[in-house]
N, C-alpha and C. Protein backbone atom coordinates (compact mmCIF):
# COMPACT_ATOMS: atom_id res chain seq x y z
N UNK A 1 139.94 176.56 33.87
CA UNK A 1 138.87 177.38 34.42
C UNK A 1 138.34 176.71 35.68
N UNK A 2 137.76 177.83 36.75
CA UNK A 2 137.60 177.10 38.23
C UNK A 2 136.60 177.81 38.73
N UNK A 3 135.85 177.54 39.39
CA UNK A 3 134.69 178.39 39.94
C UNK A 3 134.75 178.51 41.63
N UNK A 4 134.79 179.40 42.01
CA UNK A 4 134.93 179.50 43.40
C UNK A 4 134.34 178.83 44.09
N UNK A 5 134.48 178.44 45.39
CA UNK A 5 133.46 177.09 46.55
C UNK A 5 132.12 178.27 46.80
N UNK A 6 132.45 179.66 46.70
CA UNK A 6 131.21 180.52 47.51
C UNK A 6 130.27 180.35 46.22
N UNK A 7 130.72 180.28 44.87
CA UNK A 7 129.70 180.99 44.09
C UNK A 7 128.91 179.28 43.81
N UNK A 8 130.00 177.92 44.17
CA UNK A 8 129.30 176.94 44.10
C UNK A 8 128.05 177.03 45.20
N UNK A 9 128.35 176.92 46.25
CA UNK A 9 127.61 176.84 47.58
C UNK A 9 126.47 177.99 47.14
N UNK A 10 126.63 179.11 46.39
CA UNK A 10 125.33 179.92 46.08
C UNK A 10 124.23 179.38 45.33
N UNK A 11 124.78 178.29 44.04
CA UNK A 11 123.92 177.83 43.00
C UNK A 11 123.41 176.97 43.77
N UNK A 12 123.89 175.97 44.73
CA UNK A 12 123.41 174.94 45.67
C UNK A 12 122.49 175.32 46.29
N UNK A 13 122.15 176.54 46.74
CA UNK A 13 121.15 177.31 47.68
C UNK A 13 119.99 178.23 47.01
N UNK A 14 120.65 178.46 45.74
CA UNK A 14 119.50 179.06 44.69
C UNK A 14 118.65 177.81 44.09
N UNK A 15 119.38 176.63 43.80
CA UNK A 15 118.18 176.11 43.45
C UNK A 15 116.75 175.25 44.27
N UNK A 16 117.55 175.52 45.75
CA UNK A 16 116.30 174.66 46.95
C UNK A 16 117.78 173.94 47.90
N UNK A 17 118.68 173.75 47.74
CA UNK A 17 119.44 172.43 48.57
C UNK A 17 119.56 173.68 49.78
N UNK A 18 119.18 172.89 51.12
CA UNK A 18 119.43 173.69 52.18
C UNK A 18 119.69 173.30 53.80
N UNK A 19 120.00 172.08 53.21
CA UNK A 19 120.80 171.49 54.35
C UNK A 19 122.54 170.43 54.20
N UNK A 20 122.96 170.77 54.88
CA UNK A 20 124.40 170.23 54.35
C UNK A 20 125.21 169.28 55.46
N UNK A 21 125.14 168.07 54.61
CA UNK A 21 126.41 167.24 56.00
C UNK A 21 127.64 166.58 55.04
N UNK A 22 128.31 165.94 56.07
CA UNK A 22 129.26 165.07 55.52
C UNK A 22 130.55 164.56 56.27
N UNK A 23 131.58 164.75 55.09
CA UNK A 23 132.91 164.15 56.13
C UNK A 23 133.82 164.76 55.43
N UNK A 24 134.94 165.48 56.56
CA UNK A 24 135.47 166.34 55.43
C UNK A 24 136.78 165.86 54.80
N UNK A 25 137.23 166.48 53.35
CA UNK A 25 137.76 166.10 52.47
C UNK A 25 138.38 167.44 51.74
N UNK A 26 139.78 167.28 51.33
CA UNK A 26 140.92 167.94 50.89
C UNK A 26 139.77 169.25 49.53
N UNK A 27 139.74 167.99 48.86
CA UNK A 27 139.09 168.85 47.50
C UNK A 27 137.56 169.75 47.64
N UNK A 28 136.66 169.08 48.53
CA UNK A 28 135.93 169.95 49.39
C UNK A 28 135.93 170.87 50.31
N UNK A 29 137.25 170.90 50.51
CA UNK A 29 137.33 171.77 51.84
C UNK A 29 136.99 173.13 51.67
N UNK A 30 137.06 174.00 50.43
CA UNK A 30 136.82 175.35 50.50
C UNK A 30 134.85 175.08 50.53
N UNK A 31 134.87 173.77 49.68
CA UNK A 31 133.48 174.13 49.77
C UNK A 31 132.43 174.16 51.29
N UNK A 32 133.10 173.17 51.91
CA UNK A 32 132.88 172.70 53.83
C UNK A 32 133.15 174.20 54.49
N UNK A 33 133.89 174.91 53.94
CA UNK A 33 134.19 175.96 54.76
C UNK A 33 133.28 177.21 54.40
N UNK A 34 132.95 177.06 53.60
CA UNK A 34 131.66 178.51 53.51
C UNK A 34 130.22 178.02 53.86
N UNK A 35 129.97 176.50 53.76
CA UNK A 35 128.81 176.11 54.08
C UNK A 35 128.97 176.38 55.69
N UNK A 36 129.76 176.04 56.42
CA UNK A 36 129.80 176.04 57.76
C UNK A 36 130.21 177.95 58.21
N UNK A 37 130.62 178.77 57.31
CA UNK A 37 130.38 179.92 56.94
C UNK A 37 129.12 180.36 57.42
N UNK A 38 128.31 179.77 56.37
CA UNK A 38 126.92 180.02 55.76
C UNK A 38 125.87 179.60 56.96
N UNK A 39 126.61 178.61 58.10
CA UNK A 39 125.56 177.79 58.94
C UNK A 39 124.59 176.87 58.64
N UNK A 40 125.07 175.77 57.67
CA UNK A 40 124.16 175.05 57.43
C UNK A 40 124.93 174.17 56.86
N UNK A 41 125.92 173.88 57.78
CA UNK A 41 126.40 172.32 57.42
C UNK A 41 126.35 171.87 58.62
N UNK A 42 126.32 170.82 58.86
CA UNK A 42 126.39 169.63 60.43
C UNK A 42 127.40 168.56 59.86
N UNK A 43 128.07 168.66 60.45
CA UNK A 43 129.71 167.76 60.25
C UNK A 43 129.14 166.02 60.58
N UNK A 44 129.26 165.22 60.04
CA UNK A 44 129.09 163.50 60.32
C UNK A 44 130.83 162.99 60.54
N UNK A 45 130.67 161.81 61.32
CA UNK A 45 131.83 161.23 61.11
C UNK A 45 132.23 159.88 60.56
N UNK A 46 130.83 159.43 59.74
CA UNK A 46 131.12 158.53 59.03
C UNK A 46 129.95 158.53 57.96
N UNK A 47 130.67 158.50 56.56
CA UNK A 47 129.64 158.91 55.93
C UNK A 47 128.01 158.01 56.00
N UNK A 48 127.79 157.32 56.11
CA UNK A 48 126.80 156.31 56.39
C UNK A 48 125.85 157.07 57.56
N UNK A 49 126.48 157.94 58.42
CA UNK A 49 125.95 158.51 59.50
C UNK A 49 125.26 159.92 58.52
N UNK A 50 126.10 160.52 57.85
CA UNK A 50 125.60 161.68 56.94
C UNK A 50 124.55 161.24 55.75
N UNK A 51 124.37 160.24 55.56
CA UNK A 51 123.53 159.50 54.71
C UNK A 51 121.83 159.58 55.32
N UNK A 52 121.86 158.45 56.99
CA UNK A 52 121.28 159.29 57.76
C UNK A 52 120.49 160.24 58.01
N UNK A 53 121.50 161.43 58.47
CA UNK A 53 121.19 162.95 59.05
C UNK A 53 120.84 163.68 57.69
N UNK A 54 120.95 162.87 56.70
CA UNK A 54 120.21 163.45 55.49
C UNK A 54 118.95 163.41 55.10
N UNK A 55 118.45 161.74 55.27
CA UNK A 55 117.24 161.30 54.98
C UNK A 55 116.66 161.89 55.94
N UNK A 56 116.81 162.13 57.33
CA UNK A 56 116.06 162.59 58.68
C UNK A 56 115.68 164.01 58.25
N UNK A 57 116.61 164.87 57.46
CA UNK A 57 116.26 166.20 57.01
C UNK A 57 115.44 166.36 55.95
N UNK A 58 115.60 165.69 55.25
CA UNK A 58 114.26 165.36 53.81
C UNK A 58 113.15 164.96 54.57
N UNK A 59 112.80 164.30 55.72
CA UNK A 59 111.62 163.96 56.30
C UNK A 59 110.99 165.15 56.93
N UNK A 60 112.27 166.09 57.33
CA UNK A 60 111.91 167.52 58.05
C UNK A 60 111.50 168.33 57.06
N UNK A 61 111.68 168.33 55.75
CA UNK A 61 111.35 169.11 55.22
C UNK A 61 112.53 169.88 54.25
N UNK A 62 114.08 169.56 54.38
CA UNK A 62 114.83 170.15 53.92
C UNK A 62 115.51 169.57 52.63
N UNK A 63 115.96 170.07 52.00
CA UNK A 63 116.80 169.45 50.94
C UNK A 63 118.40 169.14 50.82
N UNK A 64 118.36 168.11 51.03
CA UNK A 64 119.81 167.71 51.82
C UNK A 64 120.66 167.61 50.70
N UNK A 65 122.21 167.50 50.69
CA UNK A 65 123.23 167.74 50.24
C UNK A 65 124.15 166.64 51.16
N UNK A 66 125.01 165.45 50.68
CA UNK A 66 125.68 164.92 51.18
C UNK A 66 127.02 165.02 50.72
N UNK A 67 128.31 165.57 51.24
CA UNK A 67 129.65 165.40 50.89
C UNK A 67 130.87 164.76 51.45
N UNK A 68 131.55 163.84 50.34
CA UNK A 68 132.44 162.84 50.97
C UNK A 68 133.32 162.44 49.49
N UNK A 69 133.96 161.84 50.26
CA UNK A 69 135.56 161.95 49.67
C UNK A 69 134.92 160.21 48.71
N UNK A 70 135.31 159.86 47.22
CA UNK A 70 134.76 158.81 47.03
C UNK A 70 134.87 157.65 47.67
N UNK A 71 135.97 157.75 48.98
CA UNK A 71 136.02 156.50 49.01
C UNK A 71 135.22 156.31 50.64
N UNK A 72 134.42 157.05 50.88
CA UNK A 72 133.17 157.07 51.74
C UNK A 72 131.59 156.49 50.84
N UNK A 73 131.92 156.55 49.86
CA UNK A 73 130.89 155.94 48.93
C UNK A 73 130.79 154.54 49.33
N UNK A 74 131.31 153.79 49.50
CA UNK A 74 131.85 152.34 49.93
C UNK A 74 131.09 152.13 50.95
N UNK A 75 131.34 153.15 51.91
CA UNK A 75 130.78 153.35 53.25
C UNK A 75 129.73 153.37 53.51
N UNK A 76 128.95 154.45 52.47
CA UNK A 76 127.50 154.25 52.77
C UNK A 76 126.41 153.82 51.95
N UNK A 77 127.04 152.58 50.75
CA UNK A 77 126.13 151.82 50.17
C UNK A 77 125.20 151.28 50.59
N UNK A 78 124.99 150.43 52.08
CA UNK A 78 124.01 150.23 52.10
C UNK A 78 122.78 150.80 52.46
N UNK A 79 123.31 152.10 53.54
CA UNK A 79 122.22 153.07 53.67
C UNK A 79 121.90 153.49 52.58
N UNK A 80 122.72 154.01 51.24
CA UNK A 80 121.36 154.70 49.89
C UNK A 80 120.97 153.13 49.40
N UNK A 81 121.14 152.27 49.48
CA UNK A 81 120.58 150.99 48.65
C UNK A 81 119.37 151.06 49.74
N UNK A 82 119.30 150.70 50.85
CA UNK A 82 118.38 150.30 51.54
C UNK A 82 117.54 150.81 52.44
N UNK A 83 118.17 152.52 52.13
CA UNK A 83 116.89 153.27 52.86
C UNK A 83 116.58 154.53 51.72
N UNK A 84 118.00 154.87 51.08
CA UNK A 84 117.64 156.04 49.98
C UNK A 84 116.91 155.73 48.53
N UNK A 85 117.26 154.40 48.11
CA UNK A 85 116.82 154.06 46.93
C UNK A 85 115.36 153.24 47.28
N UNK A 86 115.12 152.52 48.22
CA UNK A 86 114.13 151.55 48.08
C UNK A 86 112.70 152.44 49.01
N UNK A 87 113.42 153.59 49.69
CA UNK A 87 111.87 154.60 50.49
C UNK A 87 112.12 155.99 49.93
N UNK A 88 112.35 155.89 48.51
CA UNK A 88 112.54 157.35 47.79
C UNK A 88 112.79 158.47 48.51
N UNK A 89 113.49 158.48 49.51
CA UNK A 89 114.84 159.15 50.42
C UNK A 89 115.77 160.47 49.26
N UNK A 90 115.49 160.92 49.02
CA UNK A 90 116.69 161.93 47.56
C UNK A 90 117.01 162.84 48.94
N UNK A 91 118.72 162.53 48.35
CA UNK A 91 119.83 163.56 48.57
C UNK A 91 120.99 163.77 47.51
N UNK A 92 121.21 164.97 47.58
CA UNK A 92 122.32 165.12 46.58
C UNK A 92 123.77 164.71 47.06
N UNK A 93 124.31 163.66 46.39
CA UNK A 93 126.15 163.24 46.85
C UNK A 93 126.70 163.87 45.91
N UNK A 94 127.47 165.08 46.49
CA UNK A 94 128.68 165.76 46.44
C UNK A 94 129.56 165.12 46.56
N UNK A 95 130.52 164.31 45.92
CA UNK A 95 131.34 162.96 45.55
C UNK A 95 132.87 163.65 44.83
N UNK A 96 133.76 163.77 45.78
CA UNK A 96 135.39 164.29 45.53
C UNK A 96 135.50 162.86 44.58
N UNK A 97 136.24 163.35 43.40
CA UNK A 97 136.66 161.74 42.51
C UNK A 97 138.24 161.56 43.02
N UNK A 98 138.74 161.15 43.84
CA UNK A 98 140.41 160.91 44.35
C UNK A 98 140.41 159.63 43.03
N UNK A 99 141.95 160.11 42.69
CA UNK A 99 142.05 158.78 42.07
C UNK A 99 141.81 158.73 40.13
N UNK A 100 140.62 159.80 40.16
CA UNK A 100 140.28 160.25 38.87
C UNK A 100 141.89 160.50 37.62
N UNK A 101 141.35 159.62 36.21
CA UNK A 101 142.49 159.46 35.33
C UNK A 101 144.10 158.46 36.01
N UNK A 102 143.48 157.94 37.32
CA UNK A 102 144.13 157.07 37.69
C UNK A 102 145.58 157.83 38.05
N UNK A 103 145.66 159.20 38.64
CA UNK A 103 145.93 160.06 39.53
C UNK A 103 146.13 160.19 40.65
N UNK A 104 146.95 159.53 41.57
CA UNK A 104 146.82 159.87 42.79
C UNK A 104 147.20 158.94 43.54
N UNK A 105 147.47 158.97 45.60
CA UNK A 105 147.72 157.95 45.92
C UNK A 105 147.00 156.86 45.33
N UNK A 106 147.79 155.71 45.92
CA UNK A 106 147.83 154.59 45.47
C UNK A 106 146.72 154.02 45.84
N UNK A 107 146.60 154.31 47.33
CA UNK A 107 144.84 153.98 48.08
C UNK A 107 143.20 153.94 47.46
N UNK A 108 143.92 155.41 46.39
CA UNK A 108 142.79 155.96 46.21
C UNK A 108 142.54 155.42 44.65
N UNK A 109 143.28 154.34 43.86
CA UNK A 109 143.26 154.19 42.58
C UNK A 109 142.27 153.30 42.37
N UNK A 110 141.77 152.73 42.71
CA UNK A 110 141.04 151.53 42.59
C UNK A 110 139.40 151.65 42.41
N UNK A 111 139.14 152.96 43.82
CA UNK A 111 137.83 153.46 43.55
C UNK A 111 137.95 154.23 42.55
N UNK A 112 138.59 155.17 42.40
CA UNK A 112 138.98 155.97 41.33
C UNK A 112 137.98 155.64 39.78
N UNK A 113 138.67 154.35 39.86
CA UNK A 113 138.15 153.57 38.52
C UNK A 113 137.24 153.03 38.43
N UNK A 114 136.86 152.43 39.57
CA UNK A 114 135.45 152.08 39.65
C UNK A 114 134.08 152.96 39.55
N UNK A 115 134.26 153.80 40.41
CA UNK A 115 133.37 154.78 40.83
C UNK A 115 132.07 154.60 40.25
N UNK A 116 131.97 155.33 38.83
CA UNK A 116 131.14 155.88 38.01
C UNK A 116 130.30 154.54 37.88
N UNK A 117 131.07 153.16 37.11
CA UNK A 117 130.46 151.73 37.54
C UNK A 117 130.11 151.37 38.58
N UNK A 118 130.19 151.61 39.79
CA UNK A 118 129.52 151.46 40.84
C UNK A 118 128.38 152.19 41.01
N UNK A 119 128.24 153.43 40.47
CA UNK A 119 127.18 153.85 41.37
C UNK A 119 126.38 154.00 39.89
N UNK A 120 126.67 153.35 38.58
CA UNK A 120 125.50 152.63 37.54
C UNK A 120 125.21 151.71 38.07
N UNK A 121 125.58 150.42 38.96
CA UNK A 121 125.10 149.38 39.13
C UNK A 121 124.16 149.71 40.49
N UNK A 122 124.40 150.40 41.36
CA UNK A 122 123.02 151.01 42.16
C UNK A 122 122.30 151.83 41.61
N UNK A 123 122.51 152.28 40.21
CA UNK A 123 121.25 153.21 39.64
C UNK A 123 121.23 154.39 40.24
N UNK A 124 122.31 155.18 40.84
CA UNK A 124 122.55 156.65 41.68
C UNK A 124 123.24 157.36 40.07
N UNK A 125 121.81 157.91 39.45
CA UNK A 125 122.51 158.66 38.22
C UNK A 125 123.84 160.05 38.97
N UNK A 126 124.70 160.11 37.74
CA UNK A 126 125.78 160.71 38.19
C UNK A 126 126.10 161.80 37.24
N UNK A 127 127.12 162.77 37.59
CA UNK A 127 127.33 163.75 36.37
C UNK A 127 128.65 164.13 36.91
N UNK A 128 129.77 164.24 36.13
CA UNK A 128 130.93 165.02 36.54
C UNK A 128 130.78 166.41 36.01
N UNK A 129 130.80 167.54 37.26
CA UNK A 129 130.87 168.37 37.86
C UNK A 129 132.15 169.46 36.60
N UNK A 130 132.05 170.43 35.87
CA UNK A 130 132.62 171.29 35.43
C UNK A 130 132.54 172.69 35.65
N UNK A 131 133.43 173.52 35.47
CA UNK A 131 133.32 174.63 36.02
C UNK A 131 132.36 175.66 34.68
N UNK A 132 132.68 174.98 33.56
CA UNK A 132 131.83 175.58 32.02
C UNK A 132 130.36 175.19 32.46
N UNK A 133 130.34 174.25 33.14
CA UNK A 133 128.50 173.74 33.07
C UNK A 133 128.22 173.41 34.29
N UNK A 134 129.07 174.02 35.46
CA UNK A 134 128.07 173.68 36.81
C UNK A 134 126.47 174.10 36.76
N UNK A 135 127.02 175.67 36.27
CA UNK A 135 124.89 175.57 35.99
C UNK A 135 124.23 174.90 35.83
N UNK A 136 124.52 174.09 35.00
CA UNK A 136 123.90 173.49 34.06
C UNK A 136 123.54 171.97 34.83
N UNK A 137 125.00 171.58 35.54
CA UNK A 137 124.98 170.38 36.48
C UNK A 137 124.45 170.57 37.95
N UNK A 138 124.16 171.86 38.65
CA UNK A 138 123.71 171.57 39.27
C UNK A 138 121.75 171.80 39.49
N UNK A 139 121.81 171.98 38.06
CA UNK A 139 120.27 172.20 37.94
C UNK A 139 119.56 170.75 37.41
N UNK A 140 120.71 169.59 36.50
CA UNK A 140 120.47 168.50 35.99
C UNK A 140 120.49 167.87 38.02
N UNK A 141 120.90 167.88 38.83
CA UNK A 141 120.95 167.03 40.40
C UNK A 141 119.99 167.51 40.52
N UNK A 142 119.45 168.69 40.73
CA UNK A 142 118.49 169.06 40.96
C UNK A 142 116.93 168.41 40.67
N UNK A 143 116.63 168.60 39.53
CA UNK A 143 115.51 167.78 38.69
C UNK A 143 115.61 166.61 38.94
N UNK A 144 116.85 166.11 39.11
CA UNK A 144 116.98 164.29 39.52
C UNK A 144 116.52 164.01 41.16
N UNK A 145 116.58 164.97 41.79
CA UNK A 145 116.22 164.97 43.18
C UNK A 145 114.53 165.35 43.21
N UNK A 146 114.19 166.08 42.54
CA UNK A 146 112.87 166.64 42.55
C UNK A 146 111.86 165.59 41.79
N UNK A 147 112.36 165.05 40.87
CA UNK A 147 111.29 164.44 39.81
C UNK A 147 111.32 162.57 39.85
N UNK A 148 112.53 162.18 40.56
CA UNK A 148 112.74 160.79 40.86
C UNK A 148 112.63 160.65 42.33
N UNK A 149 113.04 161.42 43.13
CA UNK A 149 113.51 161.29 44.85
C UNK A 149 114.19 159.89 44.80
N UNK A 150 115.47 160.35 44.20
CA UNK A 150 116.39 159.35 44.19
C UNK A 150 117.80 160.40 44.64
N UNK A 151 118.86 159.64 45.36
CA UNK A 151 119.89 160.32 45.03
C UNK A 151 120.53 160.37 43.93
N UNK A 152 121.00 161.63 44.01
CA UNK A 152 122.13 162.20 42.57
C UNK A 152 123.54 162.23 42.79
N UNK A 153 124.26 162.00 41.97
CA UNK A 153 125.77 162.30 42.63
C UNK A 153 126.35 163.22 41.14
N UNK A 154 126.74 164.48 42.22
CA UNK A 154 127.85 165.49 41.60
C UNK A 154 129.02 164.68 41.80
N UNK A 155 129.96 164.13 40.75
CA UNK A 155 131.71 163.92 40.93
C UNK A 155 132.33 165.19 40.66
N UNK A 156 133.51 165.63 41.79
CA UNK A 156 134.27 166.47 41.62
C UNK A 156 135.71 166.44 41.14
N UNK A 157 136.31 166.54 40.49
CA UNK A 157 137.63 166.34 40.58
C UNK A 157 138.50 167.24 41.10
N UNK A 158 139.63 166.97 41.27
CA UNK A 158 140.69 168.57 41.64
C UNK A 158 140.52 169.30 40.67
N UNK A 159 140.66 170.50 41.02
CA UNK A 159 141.06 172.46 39.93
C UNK A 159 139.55 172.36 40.04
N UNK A 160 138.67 171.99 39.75
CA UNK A 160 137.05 172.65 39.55
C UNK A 160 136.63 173.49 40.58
N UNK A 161 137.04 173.80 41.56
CA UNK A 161 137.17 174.87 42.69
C UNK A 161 138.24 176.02 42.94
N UNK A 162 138.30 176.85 42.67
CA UNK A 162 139.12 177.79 42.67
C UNK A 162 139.60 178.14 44.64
């Protein structure tokens, strides 16, 4: 079972998220392509930079959405450690899992496995992303953005996008 990138990008926008950046990525791509559809994505070219142009939009007033391939996570640890986590900065990371079940190039195996332990040891609560309970998951990011102003991370894997 798979849920389309439009009807994702709708629940994203029904519940408040209304600004969108990132870096783009294979398993995101239908979703990058209706947001930029939709007009309300701004493309980054390194995720650390979309990390950023996120917090700058939460200061504006918007509810930001960050998406990147996991192994941009790496990339922009120290911006959520040291500006998202420690000046209650909340954005939602939209987080492709490459690598997931230890799947995939070879590049990508290492974060793969780590991932989920990494971003417990920065305290960025996480949820993998299903197509039975996106509702459900993207209303749990939600409340984690609203009631902590911490970032959240959606993990995606491949097929959960139709």
């Amino acid at each position: 079972m798979a849920i389309s990138a439009k009807d994702f990008v709708s629940l994203l926008q029904d519940v408040g998220f209304d600004f969108f950046t990132g870096v783009p990525d294979s398993t995101l791509s239908e979703v990058i392509a209706t947001l930029i559809e939709r007009r309300v994505y701004v493309p980054a070219v390194r995720e650390d930079e979309a990390v950023g142009l996120a917090a700058g939009a939460y200061l504006g007033g918007k509810i930001p959405a960050v998406l990147m391939q996991n192994s941009g996570l790496g990339t922009c640890l120290n911006a959520l450690i040291s500006l998202n986590l420690i000046y209650l900065q909340p954005c939602l990371l939209l987080v492709s899992w490459r690598g997931h079940d230890g799947k995939d190039a070879p590049e990508h195996l290492v974060m793969g496995q780590i991932m989920t332990k990494l971003l417990d040891l920065v305290r960025i609560p996480h949820r993998t992303v299903r197509a039975e309970t996106v509702r459900e998951d993207v209303g749990w990011a939600a409340q984690v953005f609203m009631s902590q102003r911490i970032p959240a991370a959606l993990l995606v894997t491949k097929g959960v996008f139709s």
